[in-house]
PDB file of N, CA and C in Angstrom:
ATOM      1  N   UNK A   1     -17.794 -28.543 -26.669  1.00  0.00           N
ATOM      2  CA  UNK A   1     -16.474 -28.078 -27.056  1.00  0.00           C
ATOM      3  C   UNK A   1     -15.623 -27.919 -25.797  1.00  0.00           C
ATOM      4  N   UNK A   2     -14.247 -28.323 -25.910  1.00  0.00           N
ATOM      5  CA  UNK A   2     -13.382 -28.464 -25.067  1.00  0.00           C
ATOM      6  C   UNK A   2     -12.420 -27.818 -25.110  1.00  0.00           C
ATOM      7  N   UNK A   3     -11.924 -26.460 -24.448  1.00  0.00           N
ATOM      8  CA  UNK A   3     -11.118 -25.942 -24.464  1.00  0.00           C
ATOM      9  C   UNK A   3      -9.784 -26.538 -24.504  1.00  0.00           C
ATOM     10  N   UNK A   4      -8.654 -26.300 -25.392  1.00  0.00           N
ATOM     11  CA  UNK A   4      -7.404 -26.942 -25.542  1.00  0.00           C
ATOM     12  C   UNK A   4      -7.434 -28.132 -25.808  1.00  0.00           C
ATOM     13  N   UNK A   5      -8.721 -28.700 -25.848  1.00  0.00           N
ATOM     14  CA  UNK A   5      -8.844 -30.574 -26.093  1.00  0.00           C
ATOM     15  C   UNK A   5      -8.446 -30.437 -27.765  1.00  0.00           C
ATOM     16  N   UNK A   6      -7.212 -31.763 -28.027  1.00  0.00           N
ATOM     17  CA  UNK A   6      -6.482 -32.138 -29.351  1.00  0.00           C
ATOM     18  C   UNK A   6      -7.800 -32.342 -30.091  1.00  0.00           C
ATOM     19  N   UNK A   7      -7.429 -32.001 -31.452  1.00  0.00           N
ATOM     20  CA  UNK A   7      -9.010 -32.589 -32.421  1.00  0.00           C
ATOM     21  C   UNK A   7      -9.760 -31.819 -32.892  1.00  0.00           C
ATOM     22  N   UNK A   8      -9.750 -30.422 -32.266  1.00  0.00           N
ATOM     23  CA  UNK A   8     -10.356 -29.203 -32.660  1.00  0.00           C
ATOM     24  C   UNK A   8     -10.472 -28.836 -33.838  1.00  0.00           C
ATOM     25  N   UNK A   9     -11.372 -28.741 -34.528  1.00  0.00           N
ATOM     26  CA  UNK A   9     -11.381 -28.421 -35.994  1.00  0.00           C
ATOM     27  C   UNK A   9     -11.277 -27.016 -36.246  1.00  0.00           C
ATOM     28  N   UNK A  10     -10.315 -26.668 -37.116  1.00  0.00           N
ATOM     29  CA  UNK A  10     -10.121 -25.036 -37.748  1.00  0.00           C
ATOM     30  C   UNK A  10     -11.698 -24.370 -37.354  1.00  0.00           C
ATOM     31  N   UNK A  11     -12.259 -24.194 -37.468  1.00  0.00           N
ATOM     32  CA  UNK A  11     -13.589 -23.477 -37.155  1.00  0.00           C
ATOM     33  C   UNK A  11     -14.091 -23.350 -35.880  1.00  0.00           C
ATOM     34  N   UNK A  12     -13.255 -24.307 -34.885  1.00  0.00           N
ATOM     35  CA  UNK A  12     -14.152 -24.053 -33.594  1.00  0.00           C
ATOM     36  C   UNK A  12     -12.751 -23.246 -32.818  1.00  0.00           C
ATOM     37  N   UNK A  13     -11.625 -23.425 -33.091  1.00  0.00           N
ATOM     38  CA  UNK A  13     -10.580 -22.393 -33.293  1.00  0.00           C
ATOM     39  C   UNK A  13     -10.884 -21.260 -33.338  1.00  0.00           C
ATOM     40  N   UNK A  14     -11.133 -20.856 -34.769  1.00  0.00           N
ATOM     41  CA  UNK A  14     -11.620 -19.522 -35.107  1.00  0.00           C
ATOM     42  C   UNK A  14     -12.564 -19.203 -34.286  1.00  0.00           C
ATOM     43  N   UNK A  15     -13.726 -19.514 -34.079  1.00  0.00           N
ATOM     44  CA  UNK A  15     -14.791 -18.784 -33.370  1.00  0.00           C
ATOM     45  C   UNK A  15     -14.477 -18.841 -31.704  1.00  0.00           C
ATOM     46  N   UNK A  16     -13.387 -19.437 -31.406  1.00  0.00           N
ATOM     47  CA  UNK A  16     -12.547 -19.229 -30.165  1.00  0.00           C
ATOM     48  C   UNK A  16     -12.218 -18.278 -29.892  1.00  0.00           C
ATOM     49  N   UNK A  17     -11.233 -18.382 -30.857  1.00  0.00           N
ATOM     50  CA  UNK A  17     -10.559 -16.615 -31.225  1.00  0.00           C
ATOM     51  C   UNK A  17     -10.887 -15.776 -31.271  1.00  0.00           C
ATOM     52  N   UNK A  18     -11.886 -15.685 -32.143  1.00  0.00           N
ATOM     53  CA  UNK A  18     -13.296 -14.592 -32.153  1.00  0.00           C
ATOM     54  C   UNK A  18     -13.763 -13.857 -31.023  1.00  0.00           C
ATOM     55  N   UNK A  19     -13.918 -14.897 -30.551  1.00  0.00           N
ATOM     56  CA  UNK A  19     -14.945 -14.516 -28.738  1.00  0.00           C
ATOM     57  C   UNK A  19     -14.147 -14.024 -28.008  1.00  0.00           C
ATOM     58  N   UNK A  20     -12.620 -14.368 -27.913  1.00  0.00           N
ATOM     59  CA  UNK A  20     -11.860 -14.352 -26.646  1.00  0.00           C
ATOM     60  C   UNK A  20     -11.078 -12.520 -27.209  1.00  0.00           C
ATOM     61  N   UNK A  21     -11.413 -12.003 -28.574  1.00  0.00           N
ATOM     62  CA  UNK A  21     -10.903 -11.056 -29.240  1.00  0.00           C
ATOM     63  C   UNK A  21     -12.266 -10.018 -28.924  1.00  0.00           C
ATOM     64  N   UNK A  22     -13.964 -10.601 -28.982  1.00  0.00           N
ATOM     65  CA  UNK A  22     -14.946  -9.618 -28.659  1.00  0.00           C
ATOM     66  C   UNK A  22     -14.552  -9.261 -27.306  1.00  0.00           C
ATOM     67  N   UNK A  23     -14.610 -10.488 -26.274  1.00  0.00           N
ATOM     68  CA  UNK A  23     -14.488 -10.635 -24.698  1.00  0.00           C
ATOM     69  C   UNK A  23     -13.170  -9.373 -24.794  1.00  0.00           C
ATOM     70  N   UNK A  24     -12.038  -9.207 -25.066  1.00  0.00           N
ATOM     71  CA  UNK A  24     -10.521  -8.611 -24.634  1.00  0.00           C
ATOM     72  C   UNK A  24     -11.080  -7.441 -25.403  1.00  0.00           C
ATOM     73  N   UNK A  25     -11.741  -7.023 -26.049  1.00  0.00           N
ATOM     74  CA  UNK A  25     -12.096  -5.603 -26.688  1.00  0.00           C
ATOM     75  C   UNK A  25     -12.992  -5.032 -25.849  1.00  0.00           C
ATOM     76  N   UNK A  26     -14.240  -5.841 -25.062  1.00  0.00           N
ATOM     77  CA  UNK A  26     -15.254  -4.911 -24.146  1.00  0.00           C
ATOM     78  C   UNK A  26     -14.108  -4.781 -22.990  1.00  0.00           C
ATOM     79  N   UNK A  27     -13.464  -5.726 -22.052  1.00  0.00           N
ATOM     80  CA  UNK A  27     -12.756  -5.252 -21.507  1.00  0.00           C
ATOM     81  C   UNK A  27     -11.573  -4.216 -21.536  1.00  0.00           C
ATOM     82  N   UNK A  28     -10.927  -3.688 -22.567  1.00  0.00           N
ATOM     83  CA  UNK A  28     -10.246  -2.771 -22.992  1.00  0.00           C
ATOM     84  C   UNK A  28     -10.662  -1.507 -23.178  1.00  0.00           C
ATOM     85  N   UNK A  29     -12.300  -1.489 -23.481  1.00  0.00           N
ATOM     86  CA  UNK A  29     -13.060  -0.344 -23.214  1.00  0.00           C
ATOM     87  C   UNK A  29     -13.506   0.029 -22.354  1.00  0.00           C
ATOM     88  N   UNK A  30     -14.024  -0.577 -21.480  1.00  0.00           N
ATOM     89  CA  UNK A  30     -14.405  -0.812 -19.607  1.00  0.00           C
ATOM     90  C   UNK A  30     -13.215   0.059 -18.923  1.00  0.00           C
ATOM     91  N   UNK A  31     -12.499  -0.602 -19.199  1.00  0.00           N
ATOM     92  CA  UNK A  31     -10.847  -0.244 -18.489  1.00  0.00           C
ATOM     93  C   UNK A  31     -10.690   1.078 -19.159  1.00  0.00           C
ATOM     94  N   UNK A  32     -10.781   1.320 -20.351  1.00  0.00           N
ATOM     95  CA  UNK A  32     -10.421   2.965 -20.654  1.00  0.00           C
ATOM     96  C   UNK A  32     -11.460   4.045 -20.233  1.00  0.00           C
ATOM     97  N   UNK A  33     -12.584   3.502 -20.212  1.00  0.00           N
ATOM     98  CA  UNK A  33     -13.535   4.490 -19.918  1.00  0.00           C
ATOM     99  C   UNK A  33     -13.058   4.771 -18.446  1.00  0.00           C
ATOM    100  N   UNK A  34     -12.871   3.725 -17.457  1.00  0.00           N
ATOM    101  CA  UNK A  34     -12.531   3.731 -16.094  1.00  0.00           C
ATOM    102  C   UNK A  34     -11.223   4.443 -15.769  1.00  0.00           C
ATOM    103  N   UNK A  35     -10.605   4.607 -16.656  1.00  0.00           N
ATOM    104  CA  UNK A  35      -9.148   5.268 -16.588  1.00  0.00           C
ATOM    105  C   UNK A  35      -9.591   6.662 -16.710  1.00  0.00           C
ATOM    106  N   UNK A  36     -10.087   6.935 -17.654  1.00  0.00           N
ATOM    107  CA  UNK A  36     -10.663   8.333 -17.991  1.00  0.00           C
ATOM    108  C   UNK A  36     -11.776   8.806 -16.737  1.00  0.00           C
ATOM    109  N   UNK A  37     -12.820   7.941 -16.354  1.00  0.00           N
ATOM    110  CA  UNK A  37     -13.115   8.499 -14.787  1.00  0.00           C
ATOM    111  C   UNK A  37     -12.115   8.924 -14.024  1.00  0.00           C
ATOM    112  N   UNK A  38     -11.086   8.731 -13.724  1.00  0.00           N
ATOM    113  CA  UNK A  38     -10.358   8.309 -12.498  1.00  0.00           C
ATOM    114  C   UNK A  38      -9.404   9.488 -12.682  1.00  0.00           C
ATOM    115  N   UNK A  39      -8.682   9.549 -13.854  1.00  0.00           N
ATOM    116  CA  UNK A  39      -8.023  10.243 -14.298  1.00  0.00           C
ATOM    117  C   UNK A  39      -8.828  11.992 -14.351  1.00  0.00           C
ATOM    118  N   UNK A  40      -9.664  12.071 -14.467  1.00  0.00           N
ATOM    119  CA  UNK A  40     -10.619  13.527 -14.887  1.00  0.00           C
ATOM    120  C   UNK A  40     -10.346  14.493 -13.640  1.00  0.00           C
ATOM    121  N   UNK A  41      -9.664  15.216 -13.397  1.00  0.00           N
ATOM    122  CA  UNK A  41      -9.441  16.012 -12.151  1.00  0.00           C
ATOM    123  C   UNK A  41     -10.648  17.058 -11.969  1.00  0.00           C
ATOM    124  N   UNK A  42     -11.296  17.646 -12.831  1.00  0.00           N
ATOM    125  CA  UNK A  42     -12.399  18.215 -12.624  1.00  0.00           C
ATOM    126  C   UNK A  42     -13.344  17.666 -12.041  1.00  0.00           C
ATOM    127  N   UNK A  43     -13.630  16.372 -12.454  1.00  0.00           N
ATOM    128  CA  UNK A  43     -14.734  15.629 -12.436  1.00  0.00           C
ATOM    129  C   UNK A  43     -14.256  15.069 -10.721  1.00  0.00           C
ATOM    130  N   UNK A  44     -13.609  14.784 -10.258  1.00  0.00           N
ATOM    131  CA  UNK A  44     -13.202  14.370  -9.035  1.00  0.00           C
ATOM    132  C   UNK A  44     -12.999  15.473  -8.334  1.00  0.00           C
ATOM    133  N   UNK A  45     -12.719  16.450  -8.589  1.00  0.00           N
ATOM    134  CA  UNK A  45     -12.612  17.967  -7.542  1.00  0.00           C
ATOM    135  C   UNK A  45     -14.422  18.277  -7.644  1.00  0.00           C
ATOM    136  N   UNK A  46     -15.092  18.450  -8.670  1.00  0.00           N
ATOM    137  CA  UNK A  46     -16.476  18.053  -8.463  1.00  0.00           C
ATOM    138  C   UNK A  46     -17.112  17.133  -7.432  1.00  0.00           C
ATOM    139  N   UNK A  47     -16.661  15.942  -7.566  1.00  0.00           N
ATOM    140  CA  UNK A  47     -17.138  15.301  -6.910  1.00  0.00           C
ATOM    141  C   UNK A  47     -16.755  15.063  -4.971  1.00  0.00           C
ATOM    142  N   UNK A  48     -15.740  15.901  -4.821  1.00  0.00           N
ATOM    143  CA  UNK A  48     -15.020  15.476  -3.655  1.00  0.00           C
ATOM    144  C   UNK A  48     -14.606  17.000  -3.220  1.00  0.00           C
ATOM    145  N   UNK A  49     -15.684  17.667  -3.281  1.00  0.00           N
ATOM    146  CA  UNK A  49     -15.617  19.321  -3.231  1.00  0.00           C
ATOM    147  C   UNK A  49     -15.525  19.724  -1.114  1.00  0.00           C
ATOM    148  N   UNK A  50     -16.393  19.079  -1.212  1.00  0.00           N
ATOM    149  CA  UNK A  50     -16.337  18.697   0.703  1.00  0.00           C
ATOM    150  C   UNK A  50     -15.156  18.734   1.004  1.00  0.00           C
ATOM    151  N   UNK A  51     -14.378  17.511   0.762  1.00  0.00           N
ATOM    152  CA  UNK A  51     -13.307  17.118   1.360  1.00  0.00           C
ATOM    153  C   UNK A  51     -12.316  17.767   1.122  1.00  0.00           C
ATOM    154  N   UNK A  52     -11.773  18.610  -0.476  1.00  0.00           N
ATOM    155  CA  UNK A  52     -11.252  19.596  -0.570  1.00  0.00           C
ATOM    156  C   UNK A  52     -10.910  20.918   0.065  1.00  0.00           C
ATOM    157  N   UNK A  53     -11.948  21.165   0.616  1.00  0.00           N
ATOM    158  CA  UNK A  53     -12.572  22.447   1.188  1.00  0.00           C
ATOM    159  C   UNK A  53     -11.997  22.068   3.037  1.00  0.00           C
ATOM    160  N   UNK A  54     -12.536  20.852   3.468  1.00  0.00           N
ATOM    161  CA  UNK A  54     -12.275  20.915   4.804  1.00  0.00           C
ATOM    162  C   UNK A  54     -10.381  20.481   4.580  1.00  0.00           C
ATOM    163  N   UNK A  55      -9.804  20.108   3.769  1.00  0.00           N
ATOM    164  CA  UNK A  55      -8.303  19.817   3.515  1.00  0.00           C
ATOM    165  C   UNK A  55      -7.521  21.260   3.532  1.00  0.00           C
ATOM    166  N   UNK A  56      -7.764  21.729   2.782  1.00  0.00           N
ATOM    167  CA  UNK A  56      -7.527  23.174   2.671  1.00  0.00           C
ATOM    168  C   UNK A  56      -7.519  24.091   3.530  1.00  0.00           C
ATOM    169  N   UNK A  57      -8.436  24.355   4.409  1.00  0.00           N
ATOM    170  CA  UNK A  57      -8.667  24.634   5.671  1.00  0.00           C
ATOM    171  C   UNK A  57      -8.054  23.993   6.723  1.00  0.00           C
ATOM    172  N   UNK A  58      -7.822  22.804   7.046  1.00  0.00           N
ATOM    173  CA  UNK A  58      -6.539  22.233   7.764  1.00  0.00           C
ATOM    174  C   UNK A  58      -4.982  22.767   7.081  1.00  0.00           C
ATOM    175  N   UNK A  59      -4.883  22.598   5.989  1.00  0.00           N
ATOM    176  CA  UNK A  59      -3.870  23.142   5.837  1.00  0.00           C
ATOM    177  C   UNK A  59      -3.336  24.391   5.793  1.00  0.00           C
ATOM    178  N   UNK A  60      -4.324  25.511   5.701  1.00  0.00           N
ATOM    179  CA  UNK A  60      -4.380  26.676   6.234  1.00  0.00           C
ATOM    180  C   UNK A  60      -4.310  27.028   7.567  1.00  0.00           C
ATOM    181  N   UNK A  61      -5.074  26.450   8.583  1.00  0.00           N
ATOM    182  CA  UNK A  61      -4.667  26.455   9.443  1.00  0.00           C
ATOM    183  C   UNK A  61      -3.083  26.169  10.224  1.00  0.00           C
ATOM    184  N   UNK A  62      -2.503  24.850   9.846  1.00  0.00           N
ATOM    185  CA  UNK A  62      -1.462  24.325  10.005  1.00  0.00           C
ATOM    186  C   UNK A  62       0.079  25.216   9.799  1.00  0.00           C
ATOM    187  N   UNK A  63      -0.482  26.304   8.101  1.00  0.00           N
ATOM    188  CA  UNK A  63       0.583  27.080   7.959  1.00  0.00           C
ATOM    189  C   UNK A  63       0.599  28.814   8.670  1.00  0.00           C
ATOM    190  N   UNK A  64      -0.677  28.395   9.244  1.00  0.00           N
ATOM    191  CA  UNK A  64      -1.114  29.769  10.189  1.00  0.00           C
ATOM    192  C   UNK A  64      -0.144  29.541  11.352  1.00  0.00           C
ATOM    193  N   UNK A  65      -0.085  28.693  12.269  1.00  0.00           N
ATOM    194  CA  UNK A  65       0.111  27.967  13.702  1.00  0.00           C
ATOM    195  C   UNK A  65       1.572  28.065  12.992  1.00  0.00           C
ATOM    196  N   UNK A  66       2.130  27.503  12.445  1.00  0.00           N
ATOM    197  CA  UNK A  66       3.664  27.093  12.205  1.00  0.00           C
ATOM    198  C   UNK A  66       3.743  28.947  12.282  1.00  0.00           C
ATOM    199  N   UNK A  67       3.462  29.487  11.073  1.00  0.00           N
ATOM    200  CA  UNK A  67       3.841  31.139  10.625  1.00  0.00           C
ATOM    201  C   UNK A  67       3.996  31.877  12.596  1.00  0.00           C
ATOM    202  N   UNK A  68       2.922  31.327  13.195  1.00  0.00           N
ATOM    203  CA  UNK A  68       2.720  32.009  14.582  1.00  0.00           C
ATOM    204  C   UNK A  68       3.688  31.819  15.216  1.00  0.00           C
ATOM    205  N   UNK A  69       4.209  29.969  15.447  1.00  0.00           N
ATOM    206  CA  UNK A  69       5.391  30.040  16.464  1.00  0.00           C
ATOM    207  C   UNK A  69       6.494  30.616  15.833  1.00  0.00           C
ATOM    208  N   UNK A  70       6.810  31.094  14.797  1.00  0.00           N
ATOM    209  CA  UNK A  70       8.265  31.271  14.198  1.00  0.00           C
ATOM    210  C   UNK A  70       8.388  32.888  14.953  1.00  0.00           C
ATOM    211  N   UNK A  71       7.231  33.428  14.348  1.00  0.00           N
ATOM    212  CA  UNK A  71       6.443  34.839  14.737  1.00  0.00           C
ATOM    213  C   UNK A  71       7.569  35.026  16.527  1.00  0.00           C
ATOM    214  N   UNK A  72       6.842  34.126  17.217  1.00  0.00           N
ATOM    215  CA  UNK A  72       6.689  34.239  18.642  1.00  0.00           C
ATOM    216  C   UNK A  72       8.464  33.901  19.168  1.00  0.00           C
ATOM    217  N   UNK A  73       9.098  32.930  18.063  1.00  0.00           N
ATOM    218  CA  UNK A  73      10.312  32.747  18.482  1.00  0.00           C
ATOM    219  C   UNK A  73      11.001  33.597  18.134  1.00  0.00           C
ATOM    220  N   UNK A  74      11.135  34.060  17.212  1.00  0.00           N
ATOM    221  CA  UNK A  74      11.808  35.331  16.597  1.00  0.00           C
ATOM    222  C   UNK A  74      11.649  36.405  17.270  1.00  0.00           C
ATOM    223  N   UNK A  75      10.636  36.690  18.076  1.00  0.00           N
ATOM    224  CA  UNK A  75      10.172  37.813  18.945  1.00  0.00           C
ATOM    225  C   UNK A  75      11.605  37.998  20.460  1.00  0.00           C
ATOM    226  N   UNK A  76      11.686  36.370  20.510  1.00  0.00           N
ATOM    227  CA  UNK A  76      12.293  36.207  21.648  1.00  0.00           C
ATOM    228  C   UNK A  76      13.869  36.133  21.729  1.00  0.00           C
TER     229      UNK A  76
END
C-alpha cells in the first residue's frame, strides 16, 4: 500500500484513517499527561526542593545587603 498513490480502494482509506486517528489519539494523551507533569507545581517544588531552598536564600540574602546599604546611606 501506497500512501496517496491514485487507485486506493475505499477500505484501505478507511483503515488509513483509522490508524492515523489511533496514532493522533496516543499522541494527544502523551502530550496531556506531559502537560499535567510540567504544569503540577507541587510535584515540581517536590521535586526541585534543593534548588528552591538555595534560591531563596540568595534572595534573602540579596534583600538583606540592599536593606543594609540603604540602612548605611541614610545614616549618612
Amino acid at each position: 500500500m501506497t500512501t496517496g498513490a491514485p487507485g486506493r480502494s475505499p477500505a484501505e482509506i478507511r483503515r488509513d484513517i483509522e490508524a492515523k486517528r489511533l496514532q493522533l489519539g496516543g499522541s494527544v494523551e502523551a502530550l496531556r499527561t506531559r502537560v499535567n507533569e510540567l504544569t503540577d507545581w507541587r510535584r515540581q517544588a517536590e521535586e526541585h526542593k534543593q534548588q528552591l531552598i538555595v534560591g531563596a536564600a540568595a534572595i534573602g540574602f540579596a534583600i538583606g545587603v540592599r536593606a543594609m546599604m540603604r540602612r548605611r546611606r541614610n545614616r549618612a
